[in-house]
Structure formats: C-alpha cells, structure tokens
PDB file of N, CA and C in Angstrom:
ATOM      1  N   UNK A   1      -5.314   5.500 -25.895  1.00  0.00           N
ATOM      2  CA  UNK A   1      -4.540   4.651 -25.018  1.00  0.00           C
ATOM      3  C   UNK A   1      -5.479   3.617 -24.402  1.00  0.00           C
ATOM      4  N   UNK A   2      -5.117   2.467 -24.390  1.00  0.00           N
ATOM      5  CA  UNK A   2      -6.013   1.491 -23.792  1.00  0.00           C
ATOM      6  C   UNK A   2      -5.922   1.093 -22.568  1.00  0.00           C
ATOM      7  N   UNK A   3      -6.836   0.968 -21.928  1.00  0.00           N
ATOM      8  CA  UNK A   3      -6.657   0.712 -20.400  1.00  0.00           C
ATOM      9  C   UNK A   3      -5.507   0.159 -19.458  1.00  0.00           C
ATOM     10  N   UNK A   4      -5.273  -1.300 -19.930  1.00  0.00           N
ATOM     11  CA  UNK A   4      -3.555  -2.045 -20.231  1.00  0.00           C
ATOM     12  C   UNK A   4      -1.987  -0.788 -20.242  1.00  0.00           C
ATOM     13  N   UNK A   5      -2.748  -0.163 -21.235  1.00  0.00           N
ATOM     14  CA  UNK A   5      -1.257   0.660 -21.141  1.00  0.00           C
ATOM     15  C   UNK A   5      -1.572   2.020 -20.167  1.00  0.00           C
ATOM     16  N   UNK A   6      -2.611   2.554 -19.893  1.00  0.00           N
ATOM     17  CA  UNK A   6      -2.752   3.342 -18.588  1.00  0.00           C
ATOM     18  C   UNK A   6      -2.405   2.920 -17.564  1.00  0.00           C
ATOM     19  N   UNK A   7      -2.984   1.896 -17.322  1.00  0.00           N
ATOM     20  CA  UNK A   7      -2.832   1.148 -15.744  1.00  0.00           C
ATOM     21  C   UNK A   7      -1.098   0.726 -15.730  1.00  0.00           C
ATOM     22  N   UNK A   8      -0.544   0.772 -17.079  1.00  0.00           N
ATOM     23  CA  UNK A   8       1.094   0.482 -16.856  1.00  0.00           C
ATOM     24  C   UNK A   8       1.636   1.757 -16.106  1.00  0.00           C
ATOM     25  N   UNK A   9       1.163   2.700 -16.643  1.00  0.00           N
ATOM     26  CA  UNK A   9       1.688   4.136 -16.282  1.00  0.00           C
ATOM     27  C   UNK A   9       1.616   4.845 -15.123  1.00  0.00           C
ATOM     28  N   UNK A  10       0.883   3.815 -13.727  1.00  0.00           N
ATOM     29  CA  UNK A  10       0.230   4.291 -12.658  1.00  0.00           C
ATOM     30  C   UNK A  10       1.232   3.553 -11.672  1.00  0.00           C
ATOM     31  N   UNK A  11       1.924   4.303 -10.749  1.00  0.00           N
ATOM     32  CA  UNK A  11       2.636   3.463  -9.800  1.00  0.00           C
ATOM     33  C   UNK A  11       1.542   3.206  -8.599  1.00  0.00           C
ATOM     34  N   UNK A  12       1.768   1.958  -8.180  1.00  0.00           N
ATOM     35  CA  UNK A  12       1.133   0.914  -7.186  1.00  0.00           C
ATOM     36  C   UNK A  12       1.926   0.823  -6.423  1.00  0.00           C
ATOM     37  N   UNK A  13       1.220   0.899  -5.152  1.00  0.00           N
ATOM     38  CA  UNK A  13       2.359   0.570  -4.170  1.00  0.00           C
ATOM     39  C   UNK A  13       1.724   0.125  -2.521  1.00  0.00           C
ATOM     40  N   UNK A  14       2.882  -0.822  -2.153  1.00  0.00           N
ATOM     41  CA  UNK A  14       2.406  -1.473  -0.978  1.00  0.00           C
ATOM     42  C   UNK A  14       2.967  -1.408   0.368  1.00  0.00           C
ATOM     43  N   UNK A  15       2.117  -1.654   1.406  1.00  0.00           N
ATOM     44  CA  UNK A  15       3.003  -1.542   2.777  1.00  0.00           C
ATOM     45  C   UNK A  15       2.418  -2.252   3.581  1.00  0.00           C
ATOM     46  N   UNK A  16       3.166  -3.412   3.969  1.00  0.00           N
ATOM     47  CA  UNK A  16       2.836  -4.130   4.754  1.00  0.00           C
ATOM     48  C   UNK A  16       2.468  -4.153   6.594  1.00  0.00           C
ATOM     49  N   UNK A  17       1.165  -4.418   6.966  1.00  0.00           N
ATOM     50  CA  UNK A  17       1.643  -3.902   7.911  1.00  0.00           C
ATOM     51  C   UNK A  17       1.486  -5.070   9.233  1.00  0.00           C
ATOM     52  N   UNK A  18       1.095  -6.120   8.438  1.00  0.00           N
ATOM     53  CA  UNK A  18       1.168  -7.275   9.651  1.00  0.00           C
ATOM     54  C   UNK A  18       0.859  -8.662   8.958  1.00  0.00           C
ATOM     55  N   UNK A  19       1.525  -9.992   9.438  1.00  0.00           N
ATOM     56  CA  UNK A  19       1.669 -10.975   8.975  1.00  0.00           C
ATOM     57  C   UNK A  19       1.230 -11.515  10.267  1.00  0.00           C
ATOM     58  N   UNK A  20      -0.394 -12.384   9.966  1.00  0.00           N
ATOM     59  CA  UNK A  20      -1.180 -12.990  11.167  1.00  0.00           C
ATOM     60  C   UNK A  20      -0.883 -14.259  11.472  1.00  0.00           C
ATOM     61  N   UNK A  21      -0.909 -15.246  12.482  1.00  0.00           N
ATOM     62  CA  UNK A  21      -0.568 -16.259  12.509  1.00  0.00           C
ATOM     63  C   UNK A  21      -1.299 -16.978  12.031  1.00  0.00           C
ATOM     64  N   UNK A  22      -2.614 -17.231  11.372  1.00  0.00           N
ATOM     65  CA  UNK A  22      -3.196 -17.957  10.656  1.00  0.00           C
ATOM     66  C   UNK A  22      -2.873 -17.356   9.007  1.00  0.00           C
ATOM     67  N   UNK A  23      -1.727 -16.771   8.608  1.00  0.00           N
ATOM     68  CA  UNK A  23      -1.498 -16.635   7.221  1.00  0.00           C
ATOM     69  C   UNK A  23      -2.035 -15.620   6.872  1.00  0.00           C
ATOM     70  N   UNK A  24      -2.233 -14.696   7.470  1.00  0.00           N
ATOM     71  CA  UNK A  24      -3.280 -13.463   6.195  1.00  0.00           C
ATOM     72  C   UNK A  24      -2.265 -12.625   6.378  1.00  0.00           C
ATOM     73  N   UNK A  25      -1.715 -11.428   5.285  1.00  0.00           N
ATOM     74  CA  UNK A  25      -1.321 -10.530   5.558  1.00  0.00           C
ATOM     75  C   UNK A  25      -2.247  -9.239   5.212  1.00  0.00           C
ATOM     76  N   UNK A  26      -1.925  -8.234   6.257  1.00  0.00           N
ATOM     77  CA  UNK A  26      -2.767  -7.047   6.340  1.00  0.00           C
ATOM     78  C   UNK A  26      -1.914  -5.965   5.534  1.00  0.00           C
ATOM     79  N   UNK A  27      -2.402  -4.953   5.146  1.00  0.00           N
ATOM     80  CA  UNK A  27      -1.735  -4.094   4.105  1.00  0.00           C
ATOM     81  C   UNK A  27      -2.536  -2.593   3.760  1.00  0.00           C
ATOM     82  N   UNK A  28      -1.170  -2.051   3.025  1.00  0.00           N
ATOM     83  CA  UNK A  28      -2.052  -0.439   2.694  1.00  0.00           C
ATOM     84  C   UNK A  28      -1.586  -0.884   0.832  1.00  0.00           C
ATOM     85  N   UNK A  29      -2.773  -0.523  -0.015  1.00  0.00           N
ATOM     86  CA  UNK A  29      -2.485  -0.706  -1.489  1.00  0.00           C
ATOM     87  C   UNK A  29      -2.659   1.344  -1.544  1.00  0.00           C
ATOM     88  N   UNK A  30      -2.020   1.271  -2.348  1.00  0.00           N
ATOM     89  CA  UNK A  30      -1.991   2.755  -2.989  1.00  0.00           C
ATOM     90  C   UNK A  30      -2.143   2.990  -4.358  1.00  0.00           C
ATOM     91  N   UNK A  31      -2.792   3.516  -5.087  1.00  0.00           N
ATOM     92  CA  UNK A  31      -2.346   4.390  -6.459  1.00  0.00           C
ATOM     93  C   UNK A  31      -2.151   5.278  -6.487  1.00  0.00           C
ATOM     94  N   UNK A  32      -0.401   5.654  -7.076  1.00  0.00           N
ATOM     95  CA  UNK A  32      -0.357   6.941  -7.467  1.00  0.00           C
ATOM     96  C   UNK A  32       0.541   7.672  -6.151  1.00  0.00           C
ATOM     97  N   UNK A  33      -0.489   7.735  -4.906  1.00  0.00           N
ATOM     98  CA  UNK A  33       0.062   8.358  -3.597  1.00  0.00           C
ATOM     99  C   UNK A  33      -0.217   7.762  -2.686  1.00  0.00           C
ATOM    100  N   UNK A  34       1.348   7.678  -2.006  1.00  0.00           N
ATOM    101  CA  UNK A  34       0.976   6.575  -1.283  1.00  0.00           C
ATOM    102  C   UNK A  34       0.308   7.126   0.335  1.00  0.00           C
ATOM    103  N   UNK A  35      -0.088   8.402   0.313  1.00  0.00           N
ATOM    104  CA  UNK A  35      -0.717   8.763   1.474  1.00  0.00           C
ATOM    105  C   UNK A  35      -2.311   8.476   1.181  1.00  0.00           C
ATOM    106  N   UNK A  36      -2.551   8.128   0.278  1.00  0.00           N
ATOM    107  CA  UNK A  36      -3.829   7.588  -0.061  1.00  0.00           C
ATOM    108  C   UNK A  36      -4.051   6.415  -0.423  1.00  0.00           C
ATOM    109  N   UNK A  37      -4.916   5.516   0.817  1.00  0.00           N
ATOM    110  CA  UNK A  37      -4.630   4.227   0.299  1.00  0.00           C
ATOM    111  C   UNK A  37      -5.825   3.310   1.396  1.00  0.00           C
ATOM    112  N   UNK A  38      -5.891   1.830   0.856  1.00  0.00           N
ATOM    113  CA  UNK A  38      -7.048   1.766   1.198  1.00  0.00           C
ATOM    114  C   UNK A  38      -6.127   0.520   1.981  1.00  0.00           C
ATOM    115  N   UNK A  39      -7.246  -0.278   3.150  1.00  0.00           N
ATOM    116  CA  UNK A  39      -6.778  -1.425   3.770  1.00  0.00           C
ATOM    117  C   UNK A  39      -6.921  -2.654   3.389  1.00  0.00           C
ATOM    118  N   UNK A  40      -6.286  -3.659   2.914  1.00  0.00           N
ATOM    119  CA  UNK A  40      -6.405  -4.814   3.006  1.00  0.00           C
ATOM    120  C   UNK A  40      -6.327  -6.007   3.216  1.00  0.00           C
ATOM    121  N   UNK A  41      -6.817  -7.191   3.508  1.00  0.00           N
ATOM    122  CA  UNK A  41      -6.543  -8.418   4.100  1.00  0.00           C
ATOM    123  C   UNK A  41      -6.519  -9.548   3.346  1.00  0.00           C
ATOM    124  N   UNK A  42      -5.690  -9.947   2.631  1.00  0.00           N
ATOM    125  CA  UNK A  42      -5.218 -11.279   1.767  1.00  0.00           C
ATOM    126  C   UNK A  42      -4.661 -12.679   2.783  1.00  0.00           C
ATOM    127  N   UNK A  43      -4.908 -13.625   1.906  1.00  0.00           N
ATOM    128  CA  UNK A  43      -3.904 -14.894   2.471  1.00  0.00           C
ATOM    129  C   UNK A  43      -2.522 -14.988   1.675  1.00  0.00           C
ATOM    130  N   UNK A  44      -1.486 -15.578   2.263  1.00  0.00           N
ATOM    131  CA  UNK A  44      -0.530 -15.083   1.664  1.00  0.00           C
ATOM    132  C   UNK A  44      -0.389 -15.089   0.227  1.00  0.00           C
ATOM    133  N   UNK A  45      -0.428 -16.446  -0.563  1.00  0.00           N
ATOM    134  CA  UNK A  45      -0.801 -16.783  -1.427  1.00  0.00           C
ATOM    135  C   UNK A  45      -1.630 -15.941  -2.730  1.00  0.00           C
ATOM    136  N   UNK A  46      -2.810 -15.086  -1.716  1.00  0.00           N
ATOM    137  CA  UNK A  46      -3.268 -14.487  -3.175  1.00  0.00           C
ATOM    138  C   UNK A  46      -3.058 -12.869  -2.549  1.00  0.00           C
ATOM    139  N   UNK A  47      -2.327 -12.290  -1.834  1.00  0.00           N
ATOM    140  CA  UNK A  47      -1.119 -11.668  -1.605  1.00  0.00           C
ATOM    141  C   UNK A  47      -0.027 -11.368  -2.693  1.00  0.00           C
ATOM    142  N   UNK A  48       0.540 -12.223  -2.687  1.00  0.00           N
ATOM    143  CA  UNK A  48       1.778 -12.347  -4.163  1.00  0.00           C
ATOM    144  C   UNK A  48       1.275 -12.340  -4.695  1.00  0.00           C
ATOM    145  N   UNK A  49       0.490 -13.539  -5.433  1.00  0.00           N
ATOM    146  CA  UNK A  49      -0.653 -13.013  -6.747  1.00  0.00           C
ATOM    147  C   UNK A  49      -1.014 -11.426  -6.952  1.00  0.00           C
ATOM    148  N   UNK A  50      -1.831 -10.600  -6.064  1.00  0.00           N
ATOM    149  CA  UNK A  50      -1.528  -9.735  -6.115  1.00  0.00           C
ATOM    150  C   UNK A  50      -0.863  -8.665  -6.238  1.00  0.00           C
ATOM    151  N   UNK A  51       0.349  -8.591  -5.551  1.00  0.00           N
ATOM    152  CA  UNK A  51       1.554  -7.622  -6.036  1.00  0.00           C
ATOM    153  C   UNK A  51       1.923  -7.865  -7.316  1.00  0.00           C
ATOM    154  N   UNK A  52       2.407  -9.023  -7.770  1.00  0.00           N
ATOM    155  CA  UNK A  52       2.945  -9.300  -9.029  1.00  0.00           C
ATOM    156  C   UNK A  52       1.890  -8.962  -9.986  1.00  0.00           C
ATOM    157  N   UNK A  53       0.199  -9.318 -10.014  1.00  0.00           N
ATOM    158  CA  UNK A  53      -0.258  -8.713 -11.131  1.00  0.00           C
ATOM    159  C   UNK A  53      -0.459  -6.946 -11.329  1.00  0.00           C
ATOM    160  N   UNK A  54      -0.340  -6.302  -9.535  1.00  0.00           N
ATOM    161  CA  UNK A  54      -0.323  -5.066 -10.016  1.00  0.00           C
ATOM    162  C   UNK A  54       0.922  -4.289  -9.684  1.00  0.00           C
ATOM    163  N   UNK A  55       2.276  -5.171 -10.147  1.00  0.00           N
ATOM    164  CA  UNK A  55       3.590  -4.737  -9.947  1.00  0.00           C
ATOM    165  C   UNK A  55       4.028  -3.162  -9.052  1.00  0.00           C
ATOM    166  N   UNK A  56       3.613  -3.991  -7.940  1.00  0.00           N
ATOM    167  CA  UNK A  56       3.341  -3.343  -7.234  1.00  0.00           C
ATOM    168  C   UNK A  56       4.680  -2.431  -6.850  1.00  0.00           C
ATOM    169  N   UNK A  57       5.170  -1.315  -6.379  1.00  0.00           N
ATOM    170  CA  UNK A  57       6.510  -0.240  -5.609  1.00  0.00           C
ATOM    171  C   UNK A  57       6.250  -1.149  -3.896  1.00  0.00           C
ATOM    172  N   UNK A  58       6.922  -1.356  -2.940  1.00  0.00           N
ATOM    173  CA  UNK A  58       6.935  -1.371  -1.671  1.00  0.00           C
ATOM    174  C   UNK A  58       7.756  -0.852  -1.219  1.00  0.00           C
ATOM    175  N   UNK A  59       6.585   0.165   0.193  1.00  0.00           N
ATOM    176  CA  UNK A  59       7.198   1.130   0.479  1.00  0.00           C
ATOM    177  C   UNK A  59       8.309   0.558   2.086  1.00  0.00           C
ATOM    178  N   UNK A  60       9.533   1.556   1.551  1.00  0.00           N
ATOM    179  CA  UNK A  60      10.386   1.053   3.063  1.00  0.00           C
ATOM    180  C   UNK A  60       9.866   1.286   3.813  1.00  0.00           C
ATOM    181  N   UNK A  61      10.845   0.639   5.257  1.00  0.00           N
ATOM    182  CA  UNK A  61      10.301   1.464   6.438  1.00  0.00           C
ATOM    183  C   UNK A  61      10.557   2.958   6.566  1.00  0.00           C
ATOM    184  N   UNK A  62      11.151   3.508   6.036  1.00  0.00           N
ATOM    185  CA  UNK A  62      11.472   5.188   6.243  1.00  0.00           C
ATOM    186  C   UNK A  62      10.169   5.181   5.782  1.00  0.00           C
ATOM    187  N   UNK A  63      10.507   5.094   4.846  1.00  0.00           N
ATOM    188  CA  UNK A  63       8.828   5.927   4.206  1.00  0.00           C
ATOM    189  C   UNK A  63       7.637   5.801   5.378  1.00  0.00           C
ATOM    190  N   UNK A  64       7.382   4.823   5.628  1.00  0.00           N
ATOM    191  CA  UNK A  64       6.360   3.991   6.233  1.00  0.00           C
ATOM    192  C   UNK A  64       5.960   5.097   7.127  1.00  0.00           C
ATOM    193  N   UNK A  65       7.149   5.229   8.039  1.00  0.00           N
ATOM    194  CA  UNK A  65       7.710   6.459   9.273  1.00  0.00           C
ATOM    195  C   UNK A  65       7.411   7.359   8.778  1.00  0.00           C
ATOM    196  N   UNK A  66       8.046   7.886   7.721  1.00  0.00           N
ATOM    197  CA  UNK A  66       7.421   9.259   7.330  1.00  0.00           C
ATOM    198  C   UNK A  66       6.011   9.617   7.193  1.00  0.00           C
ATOM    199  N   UNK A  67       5.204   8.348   6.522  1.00  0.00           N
ATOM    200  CA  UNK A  67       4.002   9.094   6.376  1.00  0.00           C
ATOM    201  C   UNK A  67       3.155   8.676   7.695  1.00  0.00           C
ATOM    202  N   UNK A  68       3.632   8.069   8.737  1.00  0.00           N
ATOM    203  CA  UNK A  68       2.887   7.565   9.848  1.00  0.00           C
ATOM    204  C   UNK A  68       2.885   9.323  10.240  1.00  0.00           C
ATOM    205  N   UNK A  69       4.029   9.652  10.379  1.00  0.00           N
ATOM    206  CA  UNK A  69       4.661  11.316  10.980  1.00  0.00           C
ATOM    207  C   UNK A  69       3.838  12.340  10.680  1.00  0.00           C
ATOM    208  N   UNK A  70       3.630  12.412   9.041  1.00  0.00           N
ATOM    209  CA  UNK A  70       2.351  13.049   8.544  1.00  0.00           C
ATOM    210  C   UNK A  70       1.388  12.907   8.888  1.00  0.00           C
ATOM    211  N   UNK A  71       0.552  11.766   9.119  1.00  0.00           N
ATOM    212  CA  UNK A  71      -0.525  11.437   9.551  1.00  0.00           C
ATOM    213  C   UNK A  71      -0.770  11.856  10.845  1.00  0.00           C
ATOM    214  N   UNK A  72       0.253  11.808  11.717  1.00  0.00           N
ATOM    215  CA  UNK A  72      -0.012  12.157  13.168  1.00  0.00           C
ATOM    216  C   UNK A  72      -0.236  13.756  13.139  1.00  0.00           C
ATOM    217  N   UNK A  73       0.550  14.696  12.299  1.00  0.00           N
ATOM    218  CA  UNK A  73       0.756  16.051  12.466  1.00  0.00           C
ATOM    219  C   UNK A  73      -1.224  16.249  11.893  1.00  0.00           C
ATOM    220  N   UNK A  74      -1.274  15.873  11.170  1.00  0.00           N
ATOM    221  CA  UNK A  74      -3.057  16.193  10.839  1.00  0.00           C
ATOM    222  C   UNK A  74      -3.924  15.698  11.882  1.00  0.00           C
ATOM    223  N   UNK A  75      -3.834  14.732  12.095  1.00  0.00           N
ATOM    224  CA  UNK A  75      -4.251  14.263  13.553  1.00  0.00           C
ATOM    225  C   UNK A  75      -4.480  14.720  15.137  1.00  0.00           C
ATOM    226  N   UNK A  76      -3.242  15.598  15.002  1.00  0.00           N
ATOM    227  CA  UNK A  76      -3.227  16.413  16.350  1.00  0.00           C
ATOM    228  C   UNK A  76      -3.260  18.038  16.288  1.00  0.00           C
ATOM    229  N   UNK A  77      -2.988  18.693  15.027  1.00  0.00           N
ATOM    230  CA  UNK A  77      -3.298  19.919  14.869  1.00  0.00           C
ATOM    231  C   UNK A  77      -4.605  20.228  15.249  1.00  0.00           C
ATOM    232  N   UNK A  78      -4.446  21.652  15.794  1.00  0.00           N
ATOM    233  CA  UNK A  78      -5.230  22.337  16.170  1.00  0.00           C
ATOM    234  C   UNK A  78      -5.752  23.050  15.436  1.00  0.00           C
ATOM    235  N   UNK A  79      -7.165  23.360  15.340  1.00  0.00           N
ATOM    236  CA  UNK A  79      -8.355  24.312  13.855  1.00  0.00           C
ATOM    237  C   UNK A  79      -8.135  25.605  14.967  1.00  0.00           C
TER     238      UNK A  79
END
C-alpha cells in the first residue's frame, strides 16, 4: 500500500477553537482520535488549504463538550 492510499484511510479531524482579529485561526488537528491532538495556528487562508488537503472530519460542538468533559474528569481525579 502506498503512502497516498494509507493516509486516505486515516480520519483527520478538526476543531476550531478561535478566530483572532488579525486573521489567524487557532485549532486542535487530530489523527485517528480526536482526544489526541496537537495545537495549531494558521492564517485563514492556509487554514482551508489545509483542511481540504488533509480532508479533514470537523468536530461539532457536542463533541467538542464531550471531550472538554473528559479532559476535565482526568484533570481533577484523585490518585
């Protein structure tokens, strides 16, 4: 299988999480899961560029909520 058709097989996915007034939008990119995911800062412009070359899933706001929810429960549990 060639790389091209792996990387087809991998869902991508995005969540926006702020649109700055000088144009950048801030974001979570994911592969695969979207509780794993890294931060990033684009201008809008190469933003879209982006989603569209890595056809990207965007996640709703439920979701968004949900995994904020998760995140908090690891966050505040007690060892």
């Amino acid at each position: 299988m060639s790389a091209n058709q792996n990387s087809a097989l991998t869902k991508k996915y995005i969540r926006v999480r702020n649109r700055t007034a000088k144009g950048f939008v801030e974001f979570d990119f994911s592969i695969d899961d979207p509780e794993l995911y890294v931060e990033l800062i684009l201008p809008e412009t190469a933003f879209k560029e982006f989603c569209e070359h890595n056809a990207v899933e965007w996640l709703s706001p439920e979701e968004g909520k949900r995994l904020d929810a998760d995140r908090k429960k690891w966050r505040t549990s007690v060892s």
